[in-house]
Protein backbone atom coordinates (compact mmCIF):
# COMPACT_ATOMS: atom_id res chain seq x y z
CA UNK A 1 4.74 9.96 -13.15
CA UNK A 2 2.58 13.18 -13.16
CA UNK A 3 2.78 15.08 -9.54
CA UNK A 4 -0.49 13.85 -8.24
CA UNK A 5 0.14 10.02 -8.18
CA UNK A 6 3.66 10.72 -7.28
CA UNK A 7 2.44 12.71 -3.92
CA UNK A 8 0.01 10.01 -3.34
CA UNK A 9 2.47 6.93 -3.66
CA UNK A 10 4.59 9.38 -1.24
CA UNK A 11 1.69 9.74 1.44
CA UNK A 12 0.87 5.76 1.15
CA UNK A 13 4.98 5.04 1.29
CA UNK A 14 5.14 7.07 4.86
CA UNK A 15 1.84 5.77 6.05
CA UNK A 16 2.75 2.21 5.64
CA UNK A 17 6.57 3.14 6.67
CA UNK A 18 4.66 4.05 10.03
CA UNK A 19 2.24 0.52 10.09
CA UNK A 20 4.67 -1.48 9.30
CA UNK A 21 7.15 -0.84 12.70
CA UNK A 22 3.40 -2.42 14.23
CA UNK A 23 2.87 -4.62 12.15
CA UNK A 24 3.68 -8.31 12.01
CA UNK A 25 5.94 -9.63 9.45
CA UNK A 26 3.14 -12.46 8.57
CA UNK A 27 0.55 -10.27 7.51
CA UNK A 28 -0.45 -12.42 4.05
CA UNK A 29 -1.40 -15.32 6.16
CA UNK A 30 -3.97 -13.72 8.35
CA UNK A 31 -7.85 -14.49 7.64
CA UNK A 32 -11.05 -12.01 6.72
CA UNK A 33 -11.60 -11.17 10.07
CA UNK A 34 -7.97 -8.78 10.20
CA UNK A 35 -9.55 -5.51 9.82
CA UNK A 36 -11.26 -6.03 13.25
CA UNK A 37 -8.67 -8.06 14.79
CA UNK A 38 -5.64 -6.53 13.78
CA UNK A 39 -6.24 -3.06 12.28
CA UNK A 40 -2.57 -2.30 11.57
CA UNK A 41 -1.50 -5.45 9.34
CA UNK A 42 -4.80 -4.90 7.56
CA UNK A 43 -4.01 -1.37 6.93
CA UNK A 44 -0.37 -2.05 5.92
CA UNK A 45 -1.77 -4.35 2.94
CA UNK A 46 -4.17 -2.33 1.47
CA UNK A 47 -2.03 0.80 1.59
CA UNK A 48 0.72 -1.85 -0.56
CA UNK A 49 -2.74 -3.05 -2.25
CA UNK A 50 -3.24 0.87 -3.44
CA UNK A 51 0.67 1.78 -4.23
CA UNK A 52 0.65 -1.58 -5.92
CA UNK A 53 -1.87 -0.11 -8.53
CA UNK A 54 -0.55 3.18 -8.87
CA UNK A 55 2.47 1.78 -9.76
CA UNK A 56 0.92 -0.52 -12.10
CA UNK A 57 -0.49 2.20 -13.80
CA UNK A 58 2.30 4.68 -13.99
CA UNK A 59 4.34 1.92 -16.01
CA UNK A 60 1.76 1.51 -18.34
CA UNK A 61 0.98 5.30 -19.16
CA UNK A 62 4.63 5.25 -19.37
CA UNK A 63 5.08 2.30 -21.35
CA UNK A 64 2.35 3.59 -23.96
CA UNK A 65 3.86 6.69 -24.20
């Protein structure tokens, strides 16, 4: 994993650490409107969302290496 990705998965790793103490353990089943009506659950799934596909990536750069 080169350093940039790895610092990145790092920052999104402690920001969701942080959400996630807020946030609700149900936060798959909530509807379109969660950004507005609950900002933190929202957050927490598009920072796994992001870490998700820099994960995805690293494993196939280092799968095709």
């Amino acid at each position: 994993m080169n350093t940039t990705n790895h610092q990145a998965l790092s920052l999104l790793q402690q920001a969701f650490d942080a959400l996630e103490a807020t946030a609700d353990s149900d936060i798959d089943t909530l509807e379109d409107e969660e950004a507005e009506a609950v900002p933190a659950q929202y957050a927490c799934r598009k920072i796994m969302e992001a870490m998700d596909l820099l994960r995805a990536e690293n494993r196939a750069q280092l799968l095709g290496a």
